[in-house]
N, C-alpha and C. Protein backbone atom coordinates (compact mmCIF):
# COMPACT_ATOMS: atom_id res chain seq x y z
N UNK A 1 0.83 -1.18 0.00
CA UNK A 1 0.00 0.00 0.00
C UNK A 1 0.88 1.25 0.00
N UNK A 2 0.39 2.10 -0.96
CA UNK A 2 1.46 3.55 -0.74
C UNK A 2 0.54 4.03 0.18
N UNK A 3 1.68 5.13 0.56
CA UNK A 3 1.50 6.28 1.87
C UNK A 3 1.09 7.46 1.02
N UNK A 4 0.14 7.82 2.11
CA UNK A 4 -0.92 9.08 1.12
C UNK A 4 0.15 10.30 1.65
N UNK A 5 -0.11 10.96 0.97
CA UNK A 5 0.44 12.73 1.14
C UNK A 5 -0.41 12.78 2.47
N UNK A 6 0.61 14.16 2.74
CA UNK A 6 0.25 14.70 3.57
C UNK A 6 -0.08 16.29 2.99
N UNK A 7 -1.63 16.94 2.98
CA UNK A 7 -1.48 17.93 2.34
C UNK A 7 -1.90 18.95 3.26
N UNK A 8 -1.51 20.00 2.72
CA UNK A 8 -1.63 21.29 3.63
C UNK A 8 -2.45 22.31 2.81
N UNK A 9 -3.08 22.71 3.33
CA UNK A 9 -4.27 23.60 2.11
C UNK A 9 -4.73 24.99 3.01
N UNK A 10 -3.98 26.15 2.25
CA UNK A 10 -3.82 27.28 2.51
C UNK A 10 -5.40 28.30 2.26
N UNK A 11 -6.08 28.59 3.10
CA UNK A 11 -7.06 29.86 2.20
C UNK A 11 -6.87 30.59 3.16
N UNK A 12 -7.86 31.71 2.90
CA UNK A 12 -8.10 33.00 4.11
C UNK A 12 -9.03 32.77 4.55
N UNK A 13 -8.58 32.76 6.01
CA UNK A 13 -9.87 32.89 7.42
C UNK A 13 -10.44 34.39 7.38
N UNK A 14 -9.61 35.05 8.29
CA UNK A 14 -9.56 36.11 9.04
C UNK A 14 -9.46 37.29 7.64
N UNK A 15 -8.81 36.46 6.90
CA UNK A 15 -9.02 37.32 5.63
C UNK A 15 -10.39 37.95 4.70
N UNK A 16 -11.47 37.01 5.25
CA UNK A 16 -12.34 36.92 4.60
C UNK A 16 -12.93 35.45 3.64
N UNK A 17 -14.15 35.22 4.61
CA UNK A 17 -14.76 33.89 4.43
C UNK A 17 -15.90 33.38 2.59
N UNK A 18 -15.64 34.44 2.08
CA UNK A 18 -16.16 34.33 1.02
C UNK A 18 -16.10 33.49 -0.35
N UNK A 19 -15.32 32.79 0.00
CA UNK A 19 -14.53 31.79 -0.81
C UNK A 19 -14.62 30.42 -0.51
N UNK A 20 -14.99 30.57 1.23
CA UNK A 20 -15.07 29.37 1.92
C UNK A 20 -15.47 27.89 1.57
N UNK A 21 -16.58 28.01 0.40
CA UNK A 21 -17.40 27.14 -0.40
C UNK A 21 -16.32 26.38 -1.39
N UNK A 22 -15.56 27.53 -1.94
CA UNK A 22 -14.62 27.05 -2.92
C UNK A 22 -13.53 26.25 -2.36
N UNK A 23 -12.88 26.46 -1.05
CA UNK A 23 -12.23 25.98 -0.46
C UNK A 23 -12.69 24.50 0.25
N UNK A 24 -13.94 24.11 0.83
CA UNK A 24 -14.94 23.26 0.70
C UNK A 24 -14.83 22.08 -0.52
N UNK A 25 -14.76 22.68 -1.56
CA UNK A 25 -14.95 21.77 -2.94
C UNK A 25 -13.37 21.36 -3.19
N UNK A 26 -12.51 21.81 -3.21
CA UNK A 26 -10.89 21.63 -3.42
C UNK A 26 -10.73 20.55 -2.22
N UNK A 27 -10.45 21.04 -1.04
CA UNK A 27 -10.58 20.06 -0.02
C UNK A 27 -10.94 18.85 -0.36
N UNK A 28 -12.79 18.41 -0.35
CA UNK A 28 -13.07 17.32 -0.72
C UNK A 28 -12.08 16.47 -1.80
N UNK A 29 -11.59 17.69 -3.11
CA UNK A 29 -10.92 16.97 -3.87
C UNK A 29 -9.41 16.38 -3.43
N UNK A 30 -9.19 16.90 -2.67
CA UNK A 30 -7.53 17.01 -2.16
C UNK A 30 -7.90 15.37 -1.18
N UNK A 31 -8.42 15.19 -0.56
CA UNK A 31 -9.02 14.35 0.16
C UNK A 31 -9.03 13.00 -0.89
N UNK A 32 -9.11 13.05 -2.08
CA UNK A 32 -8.85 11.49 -2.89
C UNK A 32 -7.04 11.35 -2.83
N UNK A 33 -5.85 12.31 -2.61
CA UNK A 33 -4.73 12.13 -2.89
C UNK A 33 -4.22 12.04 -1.79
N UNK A 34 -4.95 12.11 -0.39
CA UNK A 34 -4.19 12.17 1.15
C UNK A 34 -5.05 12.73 2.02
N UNK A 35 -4.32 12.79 3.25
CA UNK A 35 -4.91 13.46 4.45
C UNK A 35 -4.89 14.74 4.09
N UNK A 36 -5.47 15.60 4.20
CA UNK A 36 -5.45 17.37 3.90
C UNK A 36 -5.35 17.77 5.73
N UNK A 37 -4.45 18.48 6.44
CA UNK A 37 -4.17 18.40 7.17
C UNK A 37 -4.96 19.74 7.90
N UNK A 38 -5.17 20.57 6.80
CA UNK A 38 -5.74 21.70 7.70
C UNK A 38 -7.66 21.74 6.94
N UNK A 39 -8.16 20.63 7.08
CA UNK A 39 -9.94 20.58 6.62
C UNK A 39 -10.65 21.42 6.93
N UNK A 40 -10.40 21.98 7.96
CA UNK A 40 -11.03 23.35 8.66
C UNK A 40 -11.28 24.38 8.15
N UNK A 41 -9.92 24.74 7.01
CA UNK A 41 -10.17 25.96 6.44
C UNK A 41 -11.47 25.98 5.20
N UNK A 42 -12.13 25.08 4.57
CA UNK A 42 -13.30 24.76 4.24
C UNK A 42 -14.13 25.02 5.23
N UNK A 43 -14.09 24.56 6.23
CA UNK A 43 -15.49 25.09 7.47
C UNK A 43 -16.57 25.84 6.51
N UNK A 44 -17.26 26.03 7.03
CA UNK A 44 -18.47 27.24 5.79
C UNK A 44 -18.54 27.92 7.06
N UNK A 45 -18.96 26.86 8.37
CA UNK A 45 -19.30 27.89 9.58
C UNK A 45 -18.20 28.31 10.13
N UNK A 46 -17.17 28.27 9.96
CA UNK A 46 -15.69 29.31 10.71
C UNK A 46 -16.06 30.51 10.15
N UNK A 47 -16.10 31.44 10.67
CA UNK A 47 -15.91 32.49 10.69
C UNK A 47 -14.67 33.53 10.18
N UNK A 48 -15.06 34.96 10.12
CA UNK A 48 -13.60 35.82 9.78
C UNK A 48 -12.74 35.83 10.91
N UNK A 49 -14.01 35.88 12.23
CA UNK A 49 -13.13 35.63 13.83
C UNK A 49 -12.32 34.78 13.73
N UNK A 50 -11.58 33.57 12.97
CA UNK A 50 -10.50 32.81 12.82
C UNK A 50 -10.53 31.94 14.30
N UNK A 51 -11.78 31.86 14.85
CA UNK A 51 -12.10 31.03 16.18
C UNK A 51 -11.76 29.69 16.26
N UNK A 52 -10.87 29.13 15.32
CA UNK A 52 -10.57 27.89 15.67
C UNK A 52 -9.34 27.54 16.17
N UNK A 53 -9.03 27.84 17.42
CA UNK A 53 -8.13 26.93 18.16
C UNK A 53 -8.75 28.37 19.81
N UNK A 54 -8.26 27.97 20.89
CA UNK A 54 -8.03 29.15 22.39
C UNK A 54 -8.09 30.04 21.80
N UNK A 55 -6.51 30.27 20.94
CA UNK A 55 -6.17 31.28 21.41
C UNK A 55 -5.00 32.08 19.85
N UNK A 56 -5.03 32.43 19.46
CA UNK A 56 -3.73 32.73 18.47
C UNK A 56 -2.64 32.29 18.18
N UNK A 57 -1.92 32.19 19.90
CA UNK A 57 -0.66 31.23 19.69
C UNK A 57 -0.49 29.81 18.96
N UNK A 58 -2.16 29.55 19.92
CA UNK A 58 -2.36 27.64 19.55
C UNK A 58 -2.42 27.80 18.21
N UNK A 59 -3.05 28.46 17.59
CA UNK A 59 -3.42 28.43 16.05
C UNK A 59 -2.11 28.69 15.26
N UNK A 60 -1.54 29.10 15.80
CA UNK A 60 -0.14 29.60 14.72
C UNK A 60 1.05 28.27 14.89
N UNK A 61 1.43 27.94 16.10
CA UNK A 61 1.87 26.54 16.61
C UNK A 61 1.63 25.70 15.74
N UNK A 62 0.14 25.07 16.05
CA UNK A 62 -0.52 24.19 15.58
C UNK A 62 -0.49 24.38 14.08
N UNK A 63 -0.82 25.11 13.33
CA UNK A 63 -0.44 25.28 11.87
C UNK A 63 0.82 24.93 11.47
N UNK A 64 2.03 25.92 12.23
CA UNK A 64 2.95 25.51 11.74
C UNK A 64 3.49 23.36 12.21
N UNK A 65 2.98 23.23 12.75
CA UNK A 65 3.25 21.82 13.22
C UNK A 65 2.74 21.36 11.93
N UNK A 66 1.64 21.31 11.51
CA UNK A 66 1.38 21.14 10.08
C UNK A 66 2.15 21.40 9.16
N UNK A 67 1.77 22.38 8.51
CA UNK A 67 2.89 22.65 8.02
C UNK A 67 4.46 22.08 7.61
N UNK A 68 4.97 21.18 8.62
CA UNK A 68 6.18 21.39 9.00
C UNK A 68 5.64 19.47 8.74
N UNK A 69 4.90 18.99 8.90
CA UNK A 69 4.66 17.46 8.54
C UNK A 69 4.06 17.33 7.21
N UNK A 70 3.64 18.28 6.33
CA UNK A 70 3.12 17.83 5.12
C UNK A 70 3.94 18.21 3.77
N UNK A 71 3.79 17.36 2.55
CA UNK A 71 4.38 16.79 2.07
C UNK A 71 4.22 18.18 0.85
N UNK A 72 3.13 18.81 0.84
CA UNK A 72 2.64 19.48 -0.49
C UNK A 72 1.69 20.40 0.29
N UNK A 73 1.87 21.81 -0.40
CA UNK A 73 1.19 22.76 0.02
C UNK A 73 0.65 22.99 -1.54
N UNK A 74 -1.29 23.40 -0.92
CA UNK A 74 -2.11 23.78 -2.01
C UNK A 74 -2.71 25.16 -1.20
N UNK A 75 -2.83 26.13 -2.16
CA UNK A 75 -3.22 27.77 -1.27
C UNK A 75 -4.18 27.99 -2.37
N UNK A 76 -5.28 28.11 -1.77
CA UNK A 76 -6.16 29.38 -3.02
C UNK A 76 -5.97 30.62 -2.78
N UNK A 77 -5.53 31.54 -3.90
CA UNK A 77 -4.86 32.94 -3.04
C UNK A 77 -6.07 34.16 -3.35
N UNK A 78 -6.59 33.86 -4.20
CA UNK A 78 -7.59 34.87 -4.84
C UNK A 78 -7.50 35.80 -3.81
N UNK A 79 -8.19 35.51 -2.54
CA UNK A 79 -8.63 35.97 -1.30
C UNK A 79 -7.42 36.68 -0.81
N UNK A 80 -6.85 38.11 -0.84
CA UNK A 80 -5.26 38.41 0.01
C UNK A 80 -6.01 37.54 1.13
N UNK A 81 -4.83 37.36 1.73
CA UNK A 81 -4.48 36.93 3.73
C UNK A 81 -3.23 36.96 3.73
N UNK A 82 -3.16 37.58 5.18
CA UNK A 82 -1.51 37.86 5.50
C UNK A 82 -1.44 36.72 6.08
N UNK A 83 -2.39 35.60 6.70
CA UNK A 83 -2.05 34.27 7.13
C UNK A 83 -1.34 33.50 6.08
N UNK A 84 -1.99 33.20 5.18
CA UNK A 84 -1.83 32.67 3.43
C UNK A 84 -0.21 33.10 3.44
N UNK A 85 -0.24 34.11 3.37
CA UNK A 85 1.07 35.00 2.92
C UNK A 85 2.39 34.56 3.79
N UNK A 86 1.96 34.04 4.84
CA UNK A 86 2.88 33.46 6.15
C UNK A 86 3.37 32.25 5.60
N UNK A 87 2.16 31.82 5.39
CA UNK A 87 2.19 29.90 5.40
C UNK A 87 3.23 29.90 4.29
N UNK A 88 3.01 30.91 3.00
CA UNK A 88 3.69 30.88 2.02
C UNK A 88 5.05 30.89 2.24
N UNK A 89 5.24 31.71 2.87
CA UNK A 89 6.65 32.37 2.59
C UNK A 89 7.60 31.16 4.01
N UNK A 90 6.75 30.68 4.79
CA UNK A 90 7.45 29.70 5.51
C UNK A 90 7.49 27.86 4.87
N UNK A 91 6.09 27.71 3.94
CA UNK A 91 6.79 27.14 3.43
C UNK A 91 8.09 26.73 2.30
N UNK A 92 8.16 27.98 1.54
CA UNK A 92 9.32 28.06 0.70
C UNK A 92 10.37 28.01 1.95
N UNK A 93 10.70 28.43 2.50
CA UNK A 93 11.67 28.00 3.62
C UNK A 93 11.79 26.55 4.08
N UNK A 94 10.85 26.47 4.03
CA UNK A 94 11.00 24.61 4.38
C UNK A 94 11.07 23.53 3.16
N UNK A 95 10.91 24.41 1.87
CA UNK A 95 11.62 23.46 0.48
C UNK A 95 10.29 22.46 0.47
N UNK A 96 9.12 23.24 0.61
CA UNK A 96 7.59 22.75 -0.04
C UNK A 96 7.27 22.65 -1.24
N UNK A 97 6.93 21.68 -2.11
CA UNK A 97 6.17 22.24 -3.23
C UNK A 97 4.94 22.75 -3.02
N UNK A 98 4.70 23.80 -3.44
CA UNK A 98 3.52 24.58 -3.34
C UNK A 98 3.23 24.88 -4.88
N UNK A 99 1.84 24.77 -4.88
CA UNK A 99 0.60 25.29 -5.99
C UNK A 99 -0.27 26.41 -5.38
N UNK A 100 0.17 27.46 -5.99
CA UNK A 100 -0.92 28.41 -5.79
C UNK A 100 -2.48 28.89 -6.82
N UNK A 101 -3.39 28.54 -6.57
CA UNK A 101 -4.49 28.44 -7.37
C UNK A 101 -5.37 29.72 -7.45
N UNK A 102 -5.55 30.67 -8.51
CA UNK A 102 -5.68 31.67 -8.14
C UNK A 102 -6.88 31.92 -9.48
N UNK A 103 -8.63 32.15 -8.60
CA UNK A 103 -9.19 32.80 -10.10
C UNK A 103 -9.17 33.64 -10.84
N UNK A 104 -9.17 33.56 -12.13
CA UNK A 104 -8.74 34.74 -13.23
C UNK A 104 -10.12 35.93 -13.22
N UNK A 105 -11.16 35.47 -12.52
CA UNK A 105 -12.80 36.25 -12.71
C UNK A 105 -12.31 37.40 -11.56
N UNK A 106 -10.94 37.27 -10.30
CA UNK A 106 -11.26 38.05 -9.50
C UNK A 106 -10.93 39.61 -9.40
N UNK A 107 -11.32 40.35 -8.30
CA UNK A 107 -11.39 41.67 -8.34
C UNK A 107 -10.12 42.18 -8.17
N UNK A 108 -9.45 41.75 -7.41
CA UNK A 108 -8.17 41.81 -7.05
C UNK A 108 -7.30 41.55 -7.68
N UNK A 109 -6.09 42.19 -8.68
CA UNK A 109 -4.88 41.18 -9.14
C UNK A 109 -4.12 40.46 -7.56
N UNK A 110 -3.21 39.60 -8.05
CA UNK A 110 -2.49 38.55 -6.96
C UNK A 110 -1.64 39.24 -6.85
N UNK A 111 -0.71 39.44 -5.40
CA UNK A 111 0.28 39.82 -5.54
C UNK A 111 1.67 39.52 -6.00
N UNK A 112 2.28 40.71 -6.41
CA UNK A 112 3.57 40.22 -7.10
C UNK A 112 4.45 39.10 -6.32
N UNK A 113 4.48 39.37 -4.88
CA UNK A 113 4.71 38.40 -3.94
C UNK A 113 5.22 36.92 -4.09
N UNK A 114 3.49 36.73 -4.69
CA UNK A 114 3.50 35.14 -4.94
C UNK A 114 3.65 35.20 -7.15
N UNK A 115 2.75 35.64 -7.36
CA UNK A 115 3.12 35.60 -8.55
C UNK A 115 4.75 35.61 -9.16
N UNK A 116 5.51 36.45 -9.00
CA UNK A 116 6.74 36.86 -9.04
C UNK A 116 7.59 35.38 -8.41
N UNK A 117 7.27 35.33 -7.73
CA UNK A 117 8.10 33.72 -7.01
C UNK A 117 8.79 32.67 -7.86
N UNK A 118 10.02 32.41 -7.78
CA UNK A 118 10.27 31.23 -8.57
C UNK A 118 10.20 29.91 -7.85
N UNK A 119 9.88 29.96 -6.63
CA UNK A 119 9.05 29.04 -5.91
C UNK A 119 7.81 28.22 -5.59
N UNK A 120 7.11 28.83 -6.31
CA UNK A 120 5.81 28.55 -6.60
C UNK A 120 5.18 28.10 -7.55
N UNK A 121 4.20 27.23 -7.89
CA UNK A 121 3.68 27.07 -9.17
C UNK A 121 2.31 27.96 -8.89
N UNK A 122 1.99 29.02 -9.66
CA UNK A 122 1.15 29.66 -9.81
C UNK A 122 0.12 29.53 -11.16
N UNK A 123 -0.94 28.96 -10.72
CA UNK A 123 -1.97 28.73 -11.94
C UNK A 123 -3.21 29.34 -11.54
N UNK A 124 -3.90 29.41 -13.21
CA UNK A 124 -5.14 30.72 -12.93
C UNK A 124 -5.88 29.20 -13.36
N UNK A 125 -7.63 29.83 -12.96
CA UNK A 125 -8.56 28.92 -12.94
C UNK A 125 -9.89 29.57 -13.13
N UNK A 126 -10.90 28.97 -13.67
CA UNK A 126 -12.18 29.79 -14.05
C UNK A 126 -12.98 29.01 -13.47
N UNK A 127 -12.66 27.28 -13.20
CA UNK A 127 -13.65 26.71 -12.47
C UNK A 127 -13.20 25.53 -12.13
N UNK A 128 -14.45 25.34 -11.10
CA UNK A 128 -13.80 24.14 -9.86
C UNK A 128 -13.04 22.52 -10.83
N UNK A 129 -13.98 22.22 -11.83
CA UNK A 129 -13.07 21.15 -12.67
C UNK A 129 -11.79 21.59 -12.89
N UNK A 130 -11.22 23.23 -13.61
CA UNK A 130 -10.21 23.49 -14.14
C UNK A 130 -9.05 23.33 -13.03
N UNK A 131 -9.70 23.73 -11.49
CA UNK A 131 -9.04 23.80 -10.24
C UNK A 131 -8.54 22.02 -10.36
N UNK A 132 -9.33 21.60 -10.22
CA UNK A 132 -9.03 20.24 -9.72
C UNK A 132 -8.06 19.66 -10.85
N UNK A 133 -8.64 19.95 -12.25
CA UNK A 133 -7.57 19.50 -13.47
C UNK A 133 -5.78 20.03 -13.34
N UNK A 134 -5.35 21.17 -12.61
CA UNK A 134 -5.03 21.43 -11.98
C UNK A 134 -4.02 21.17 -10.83
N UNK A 135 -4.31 20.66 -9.90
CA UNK A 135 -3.91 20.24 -8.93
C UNK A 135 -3.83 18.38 -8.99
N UNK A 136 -4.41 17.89 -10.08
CA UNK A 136 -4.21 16.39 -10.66
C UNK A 136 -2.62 16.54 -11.12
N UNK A 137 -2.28 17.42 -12.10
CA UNK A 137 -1.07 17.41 -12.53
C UNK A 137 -0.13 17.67 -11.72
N UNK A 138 0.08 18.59 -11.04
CA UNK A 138 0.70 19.21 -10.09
C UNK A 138 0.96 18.15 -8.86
N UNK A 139 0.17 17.33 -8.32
CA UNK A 139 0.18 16.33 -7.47
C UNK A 139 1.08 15.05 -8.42
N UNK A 140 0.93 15.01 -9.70
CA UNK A 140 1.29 13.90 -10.34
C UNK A 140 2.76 14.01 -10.47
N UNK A 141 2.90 15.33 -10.40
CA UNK A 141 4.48 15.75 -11.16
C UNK A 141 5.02 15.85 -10.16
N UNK A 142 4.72 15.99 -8.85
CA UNK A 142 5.27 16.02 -7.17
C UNK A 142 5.56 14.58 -6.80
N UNK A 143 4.96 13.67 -7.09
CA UNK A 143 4.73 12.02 -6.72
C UNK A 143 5.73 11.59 -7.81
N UNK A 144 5.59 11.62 -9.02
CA UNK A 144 6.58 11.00 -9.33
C UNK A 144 8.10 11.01 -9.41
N UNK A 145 8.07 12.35 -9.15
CA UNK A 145 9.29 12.31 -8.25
C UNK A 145 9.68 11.63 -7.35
N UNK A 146 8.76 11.34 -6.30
CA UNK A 146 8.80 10.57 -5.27
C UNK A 146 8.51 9.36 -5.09
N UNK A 147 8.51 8.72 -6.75
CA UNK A 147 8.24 6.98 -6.79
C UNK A 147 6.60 6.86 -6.04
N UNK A 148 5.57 7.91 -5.78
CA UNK A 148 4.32 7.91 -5.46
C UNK A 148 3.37 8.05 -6.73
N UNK A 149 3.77 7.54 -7.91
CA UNK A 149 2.80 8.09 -8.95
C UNK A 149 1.67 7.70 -8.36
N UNK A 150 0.28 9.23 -8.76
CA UNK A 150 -1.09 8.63 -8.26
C UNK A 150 -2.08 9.21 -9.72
N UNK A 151 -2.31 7.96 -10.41
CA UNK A 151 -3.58 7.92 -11.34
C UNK A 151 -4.66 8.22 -10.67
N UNK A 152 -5.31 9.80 -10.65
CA UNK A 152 -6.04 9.96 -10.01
C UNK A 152 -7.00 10.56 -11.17
């Protein structure tokens, strides 16, 4: 039996919950290739209050403990978050592959930040199939590297 990923899946809380649905549907999908380590951030009922853990510390800890055990980082960035923006920039420090998934319909351009990155794989998306078509490749081209090919 292979060993599933361990995935880490980046959106905005506190940033703004409006996306939450979309993050919801990716999840589920991320969920056929491994454990998704942070499921929460789908919640629909979490809030912008970012009420899930005491206290701040626990939440930032506890993330990064994540973080710091998973195999592949997936971020939807559409949404700015300076949380997002954290996770980012600590996982390039920790030599993550990261996919950043970002819709082309939104109001906001992305920041140069992440766009600009030669760390990142940054892809645009118009819809939840294209997302997931997407993150199939990106997972495929991460695994086989790692003797994990997954026909998914």
């Amino acid at each position: 039996m292979k060993p599933e990923l361990k995935i880490y899946f980046a959106g905005a809380i506190r940033g703004g919950r409006d996306d939450a649905h979309i993050y919801a549907e990716i999840i589920s999908f991320l969920n056929g290739f491994g454990e998704v380590l942070t499921e929460h951030v789908g919640d629909q009922s979490l809030t912008e209050a970012g009420d899930d853990g005491p206290d701040d510390r626990y939440i930032h800890d506890r993330d990064m403990v994540w973080l710091n055990q998973s195999d592949i980082v997936i971020a939807e960035v559409t949404n700015p978050s300076l949380g997002v923006g954290y996770e980012l920039g600590s996982a390039v420090n920790m030599g993550k592959p990261i996919l950043c998934l970002y819709r082309m319909d939104a109001r906001q351009r992305l920041s140069a930040m992440i766009s600009g990155s030669p760390d990142m794989k940054v892809a645009e998306y118009k819809s939840i199939n294209e997302a997931e078509e997407l993150i199939k490749v990106f997972i495929n081209s991460v695994t086989s590297g790692l003797g994990k090919d997954r026909n998914k």
